[in-house]
N, C-alpha and C. Protein backbone atom coordinates (compact mmCIF):
# COMPACT_ATOMS: atom_id res chain seq x y z
N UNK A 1 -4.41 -5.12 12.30
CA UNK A 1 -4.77 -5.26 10.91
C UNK A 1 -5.78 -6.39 10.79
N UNK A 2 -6.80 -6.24 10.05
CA UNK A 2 -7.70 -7.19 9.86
C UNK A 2 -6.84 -8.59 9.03
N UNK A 3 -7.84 -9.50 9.57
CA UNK A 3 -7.49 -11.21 8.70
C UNK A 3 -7.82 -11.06 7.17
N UNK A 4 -6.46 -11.64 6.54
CA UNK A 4 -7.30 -11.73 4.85
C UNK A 4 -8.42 -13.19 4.99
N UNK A 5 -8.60 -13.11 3.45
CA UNK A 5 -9.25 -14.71 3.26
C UNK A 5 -10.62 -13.76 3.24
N UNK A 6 -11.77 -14.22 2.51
CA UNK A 6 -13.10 -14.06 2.53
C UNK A 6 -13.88 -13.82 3.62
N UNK A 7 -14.85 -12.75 3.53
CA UNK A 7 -15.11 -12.22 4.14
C UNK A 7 -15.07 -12.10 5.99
N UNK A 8 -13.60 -11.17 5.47
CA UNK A 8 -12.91 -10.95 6.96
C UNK A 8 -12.46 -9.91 7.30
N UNK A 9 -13.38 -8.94 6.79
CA UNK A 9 -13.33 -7.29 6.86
C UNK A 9 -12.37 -6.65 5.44
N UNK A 10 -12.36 -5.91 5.47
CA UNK A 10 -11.52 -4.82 4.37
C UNK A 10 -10.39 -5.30 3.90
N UNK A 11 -9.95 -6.16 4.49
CA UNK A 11 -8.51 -6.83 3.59
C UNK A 11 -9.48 -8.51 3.28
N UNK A 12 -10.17 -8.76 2.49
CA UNK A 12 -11.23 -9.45 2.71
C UNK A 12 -10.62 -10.21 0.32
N UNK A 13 -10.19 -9.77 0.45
CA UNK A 13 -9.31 -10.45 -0.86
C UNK A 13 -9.23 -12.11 -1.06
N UNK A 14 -8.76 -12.68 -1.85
CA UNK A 14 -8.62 -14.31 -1.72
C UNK A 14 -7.26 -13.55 -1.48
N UNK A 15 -6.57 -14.82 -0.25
CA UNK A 15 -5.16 -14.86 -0.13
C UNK A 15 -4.74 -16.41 -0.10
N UNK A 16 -3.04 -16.33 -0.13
CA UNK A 16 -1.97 -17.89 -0.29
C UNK A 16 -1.23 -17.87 0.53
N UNK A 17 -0.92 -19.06 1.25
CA UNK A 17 -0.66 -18.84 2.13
C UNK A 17 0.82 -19.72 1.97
N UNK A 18 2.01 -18.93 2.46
CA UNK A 18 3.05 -19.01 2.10
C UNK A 18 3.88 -19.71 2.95
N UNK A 19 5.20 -20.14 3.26
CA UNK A 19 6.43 -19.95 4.02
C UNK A 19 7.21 -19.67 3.73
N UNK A 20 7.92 -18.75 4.55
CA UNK A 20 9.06 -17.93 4.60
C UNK A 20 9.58 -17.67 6.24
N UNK A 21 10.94 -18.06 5.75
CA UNK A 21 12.01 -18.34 7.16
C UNK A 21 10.75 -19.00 7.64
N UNK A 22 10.39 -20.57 7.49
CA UNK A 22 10.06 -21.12 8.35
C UNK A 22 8.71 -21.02 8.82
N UNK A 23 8.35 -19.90 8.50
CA UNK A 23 6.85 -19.45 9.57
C UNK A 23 6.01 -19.63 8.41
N UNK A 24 4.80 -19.93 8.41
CA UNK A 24 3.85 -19.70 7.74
C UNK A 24 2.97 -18.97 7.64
N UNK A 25 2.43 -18.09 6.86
CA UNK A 25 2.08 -16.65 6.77
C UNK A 25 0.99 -16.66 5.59
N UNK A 26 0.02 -15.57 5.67
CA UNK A 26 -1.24 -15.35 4.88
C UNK A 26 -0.96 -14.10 4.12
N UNK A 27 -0.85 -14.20 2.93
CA UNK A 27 -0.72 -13.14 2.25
C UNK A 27 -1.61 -13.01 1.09
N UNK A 28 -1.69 -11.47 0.19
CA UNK A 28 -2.28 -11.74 -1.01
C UNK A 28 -1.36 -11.62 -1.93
N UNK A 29 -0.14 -11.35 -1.52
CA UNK A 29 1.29 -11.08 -2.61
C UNK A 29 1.19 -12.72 -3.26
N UNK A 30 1.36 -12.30 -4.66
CA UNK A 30 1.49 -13.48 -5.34
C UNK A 30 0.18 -14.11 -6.12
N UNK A 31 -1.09 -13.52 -5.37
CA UNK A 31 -2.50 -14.39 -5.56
C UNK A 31 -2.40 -14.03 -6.92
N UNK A 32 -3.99 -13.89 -7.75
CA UNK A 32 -4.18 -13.84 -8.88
C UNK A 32 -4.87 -12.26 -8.36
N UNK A 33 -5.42 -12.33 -7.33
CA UNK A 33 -6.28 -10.50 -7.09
C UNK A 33 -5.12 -9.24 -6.92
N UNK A 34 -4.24 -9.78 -6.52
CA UNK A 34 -2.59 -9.07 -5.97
C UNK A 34 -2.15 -9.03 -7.44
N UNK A 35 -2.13 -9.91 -8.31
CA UNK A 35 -1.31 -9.35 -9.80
C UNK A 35 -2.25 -8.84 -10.54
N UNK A 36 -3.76 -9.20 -10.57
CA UNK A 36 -4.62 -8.29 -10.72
C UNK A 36 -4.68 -6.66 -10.54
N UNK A 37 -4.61 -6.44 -9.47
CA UNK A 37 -4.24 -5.27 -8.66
C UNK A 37 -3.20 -4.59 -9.21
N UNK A 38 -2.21 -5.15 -9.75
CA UNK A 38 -0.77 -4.35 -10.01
C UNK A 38 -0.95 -4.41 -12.06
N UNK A 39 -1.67 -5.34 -12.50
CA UNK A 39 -1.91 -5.00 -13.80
C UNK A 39 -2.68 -3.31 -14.07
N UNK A 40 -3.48 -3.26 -13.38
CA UNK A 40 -4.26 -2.43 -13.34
C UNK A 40 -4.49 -0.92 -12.21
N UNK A 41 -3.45 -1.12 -12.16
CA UNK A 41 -2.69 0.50 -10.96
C UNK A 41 -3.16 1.69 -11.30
N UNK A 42 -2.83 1.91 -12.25
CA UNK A 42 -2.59 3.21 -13.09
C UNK A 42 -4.00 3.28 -13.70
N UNK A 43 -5.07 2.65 -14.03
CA UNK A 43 -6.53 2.85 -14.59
C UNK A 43 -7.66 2.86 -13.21
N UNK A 44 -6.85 2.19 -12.37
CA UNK A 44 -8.03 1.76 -11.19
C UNK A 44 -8.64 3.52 -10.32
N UNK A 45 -7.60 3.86 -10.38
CA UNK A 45 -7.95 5.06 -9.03
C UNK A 45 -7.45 6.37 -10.37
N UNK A 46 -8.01 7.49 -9.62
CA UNK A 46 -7.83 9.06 -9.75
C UNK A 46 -6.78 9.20 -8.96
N UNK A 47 -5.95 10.49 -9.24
CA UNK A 47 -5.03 10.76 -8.10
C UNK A 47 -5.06 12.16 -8.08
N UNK A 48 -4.36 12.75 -6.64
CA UNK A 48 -3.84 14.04 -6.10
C UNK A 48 -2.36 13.77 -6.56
N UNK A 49 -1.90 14.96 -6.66
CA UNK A 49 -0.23 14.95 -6.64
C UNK A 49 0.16 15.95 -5.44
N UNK A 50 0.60 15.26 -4.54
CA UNK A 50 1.06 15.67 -3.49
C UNK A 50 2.48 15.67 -3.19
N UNK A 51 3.09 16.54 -2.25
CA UNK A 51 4.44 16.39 -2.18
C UNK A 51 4.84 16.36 -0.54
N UNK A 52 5.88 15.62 -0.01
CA UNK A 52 5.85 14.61 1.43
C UNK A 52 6.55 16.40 1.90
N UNK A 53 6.34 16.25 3.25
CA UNK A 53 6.36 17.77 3.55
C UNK A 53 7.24 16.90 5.05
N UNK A 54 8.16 18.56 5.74
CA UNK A 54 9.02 18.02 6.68
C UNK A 54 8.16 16.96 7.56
N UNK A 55 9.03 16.61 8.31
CA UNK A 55 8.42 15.50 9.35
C UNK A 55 7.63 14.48 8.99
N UNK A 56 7.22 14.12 7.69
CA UNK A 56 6.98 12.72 7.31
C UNK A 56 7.79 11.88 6.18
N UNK A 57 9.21 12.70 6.24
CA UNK A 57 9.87 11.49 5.01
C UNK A 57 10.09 10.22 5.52
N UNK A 58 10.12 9.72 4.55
CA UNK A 58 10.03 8.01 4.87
C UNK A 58 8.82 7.43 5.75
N UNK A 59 7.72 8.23 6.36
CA UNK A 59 6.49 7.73 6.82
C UNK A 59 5.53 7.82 5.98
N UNK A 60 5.77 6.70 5.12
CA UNK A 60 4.13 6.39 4.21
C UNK A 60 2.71 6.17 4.83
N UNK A 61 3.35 5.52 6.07
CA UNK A 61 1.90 5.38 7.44
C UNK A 61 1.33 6.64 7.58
N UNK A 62 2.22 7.72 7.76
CA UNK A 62 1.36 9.13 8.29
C UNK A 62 1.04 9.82 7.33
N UNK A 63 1.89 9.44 6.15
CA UNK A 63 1.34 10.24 4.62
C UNK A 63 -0.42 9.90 4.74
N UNK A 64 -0.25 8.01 5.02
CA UNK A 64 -1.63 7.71 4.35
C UNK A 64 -2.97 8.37 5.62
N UNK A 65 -2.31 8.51 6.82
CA UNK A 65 -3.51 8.85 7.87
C UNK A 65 -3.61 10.42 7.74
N UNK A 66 -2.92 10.76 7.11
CA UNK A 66 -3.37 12.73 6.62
C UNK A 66 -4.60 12.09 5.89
N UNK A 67 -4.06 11.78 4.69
CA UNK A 67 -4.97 11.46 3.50
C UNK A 67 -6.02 10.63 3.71
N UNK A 68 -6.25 9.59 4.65
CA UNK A 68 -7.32 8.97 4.05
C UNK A 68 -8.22 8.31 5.79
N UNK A 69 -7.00 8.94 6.99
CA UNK A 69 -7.14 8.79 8.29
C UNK A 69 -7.33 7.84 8.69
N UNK A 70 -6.41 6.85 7.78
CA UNK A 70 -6.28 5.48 8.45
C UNK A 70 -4.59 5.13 7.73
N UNK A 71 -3.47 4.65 8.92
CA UNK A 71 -1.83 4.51 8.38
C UNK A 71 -2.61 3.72 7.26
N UNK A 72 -2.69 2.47 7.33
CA UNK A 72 -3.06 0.91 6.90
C UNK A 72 -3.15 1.28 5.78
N UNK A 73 -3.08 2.27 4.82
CA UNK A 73 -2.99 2.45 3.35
C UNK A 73 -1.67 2.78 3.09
N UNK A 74 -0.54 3.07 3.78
CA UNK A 74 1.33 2.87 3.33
C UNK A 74 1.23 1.68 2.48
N UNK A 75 0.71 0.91 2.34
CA UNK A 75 1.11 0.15 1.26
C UNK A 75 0.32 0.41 0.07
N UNK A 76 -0.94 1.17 -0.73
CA UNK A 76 -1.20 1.88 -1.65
C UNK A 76 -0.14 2.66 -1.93
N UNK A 77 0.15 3.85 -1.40
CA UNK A 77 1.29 4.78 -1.29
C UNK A 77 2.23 4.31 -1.96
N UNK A 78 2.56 3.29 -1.27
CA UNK A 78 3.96 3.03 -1.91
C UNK A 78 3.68 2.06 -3.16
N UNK A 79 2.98 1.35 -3.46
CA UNK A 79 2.28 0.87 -4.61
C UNK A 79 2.50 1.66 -5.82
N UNK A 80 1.67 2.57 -5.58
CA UNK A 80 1.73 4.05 -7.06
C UNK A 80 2.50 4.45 -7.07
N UNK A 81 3.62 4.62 -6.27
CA UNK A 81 4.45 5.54 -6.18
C UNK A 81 5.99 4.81 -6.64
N UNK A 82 5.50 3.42 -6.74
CA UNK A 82 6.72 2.47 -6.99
C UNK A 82 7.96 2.77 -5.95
N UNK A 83 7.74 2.75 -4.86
CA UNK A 83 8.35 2.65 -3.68
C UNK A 83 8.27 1.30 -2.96
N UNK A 84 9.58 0.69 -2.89
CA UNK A 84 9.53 -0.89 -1.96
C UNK A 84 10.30 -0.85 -0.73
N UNK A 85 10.90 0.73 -0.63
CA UNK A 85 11.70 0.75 0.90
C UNK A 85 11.23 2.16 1.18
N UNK A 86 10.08 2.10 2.26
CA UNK A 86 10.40 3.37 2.90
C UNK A 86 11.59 4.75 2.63
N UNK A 87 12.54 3.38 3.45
CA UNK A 87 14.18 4.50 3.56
C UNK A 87 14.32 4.87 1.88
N UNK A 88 13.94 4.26 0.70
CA UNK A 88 14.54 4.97 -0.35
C UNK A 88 13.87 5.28 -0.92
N UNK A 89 12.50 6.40 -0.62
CA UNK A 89 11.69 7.24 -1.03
C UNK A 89 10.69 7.94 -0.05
N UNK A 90 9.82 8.47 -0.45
CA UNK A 90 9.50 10.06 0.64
C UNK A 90 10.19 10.70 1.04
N UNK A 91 10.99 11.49 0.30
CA UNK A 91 12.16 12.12 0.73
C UNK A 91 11.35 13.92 0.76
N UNK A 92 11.62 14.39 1.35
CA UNK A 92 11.06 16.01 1.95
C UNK A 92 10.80 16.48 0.24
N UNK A 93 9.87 17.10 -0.09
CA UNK A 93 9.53 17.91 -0.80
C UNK A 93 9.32 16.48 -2.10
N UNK A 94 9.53 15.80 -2.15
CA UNK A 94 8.98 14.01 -2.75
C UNK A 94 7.68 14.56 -3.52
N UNK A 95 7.75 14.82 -4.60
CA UNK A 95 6.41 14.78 -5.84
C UNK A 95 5.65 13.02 -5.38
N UNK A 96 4.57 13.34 -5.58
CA UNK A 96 4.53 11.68 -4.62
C UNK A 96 2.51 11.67 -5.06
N UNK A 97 2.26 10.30 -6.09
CA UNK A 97 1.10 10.51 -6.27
C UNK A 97 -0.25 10.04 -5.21
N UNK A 98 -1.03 10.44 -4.83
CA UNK A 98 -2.12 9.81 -3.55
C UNK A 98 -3.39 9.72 -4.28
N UNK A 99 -3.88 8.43 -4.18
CA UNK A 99 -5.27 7.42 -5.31
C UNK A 99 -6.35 8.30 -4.48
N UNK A 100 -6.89 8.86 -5.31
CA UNK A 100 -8.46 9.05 -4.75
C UNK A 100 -9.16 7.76 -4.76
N UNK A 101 -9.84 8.19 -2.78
CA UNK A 101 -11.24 6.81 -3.37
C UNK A 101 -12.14 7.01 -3.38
């Protein structure tokens, strides 16, 4: 996965940099572009309505590399879809919305 922080490829966002258990970690959860982002979900993108078909429930990674042929978008996926555990959504035949870009 690419480095956040300014210009540092595609995850290239301002990020904060946190601790948790101890370690210190770079994230954009929390920033002002990350609540940005979640104010504005539902106006930002177009969508497909797709539905999770055998052999990918609970893989938002392979949902997103059908769709967009890269995993590294499971966390869009689960974004729109208001999914925060894998295990308790994409369930087989899952009405499930995918952002056009």
């Amino acid at each position: 996965m690419a480095a956040l922080g300014s210009d540092k490829g595609p995850y290239s966002f301002d990020s904060v940099e946190v601790v948790h258990r101890g370690k210190k970690t770079t994230t954009i959860v929390n920033s002002e572009v990350f609540d940005t982002i979640l104010e504005n979900i539902n106006n930002i993108y177009d969508y497909e309505i797709g539905f999770v078909p055998t052999g990918y429930e609970h893989r938002p990674d392979l949902i997103s590399n059908v769709f967009y042929g890269d995993p590294g978008y499971y966390w869009l996926l689960m974004l729109v879809n208001n999914i925060y555990d894998p295990m308790e959504g994409f369930f087989v035949g899952q009405r499930i919305k995918i952002p056009k870009f």
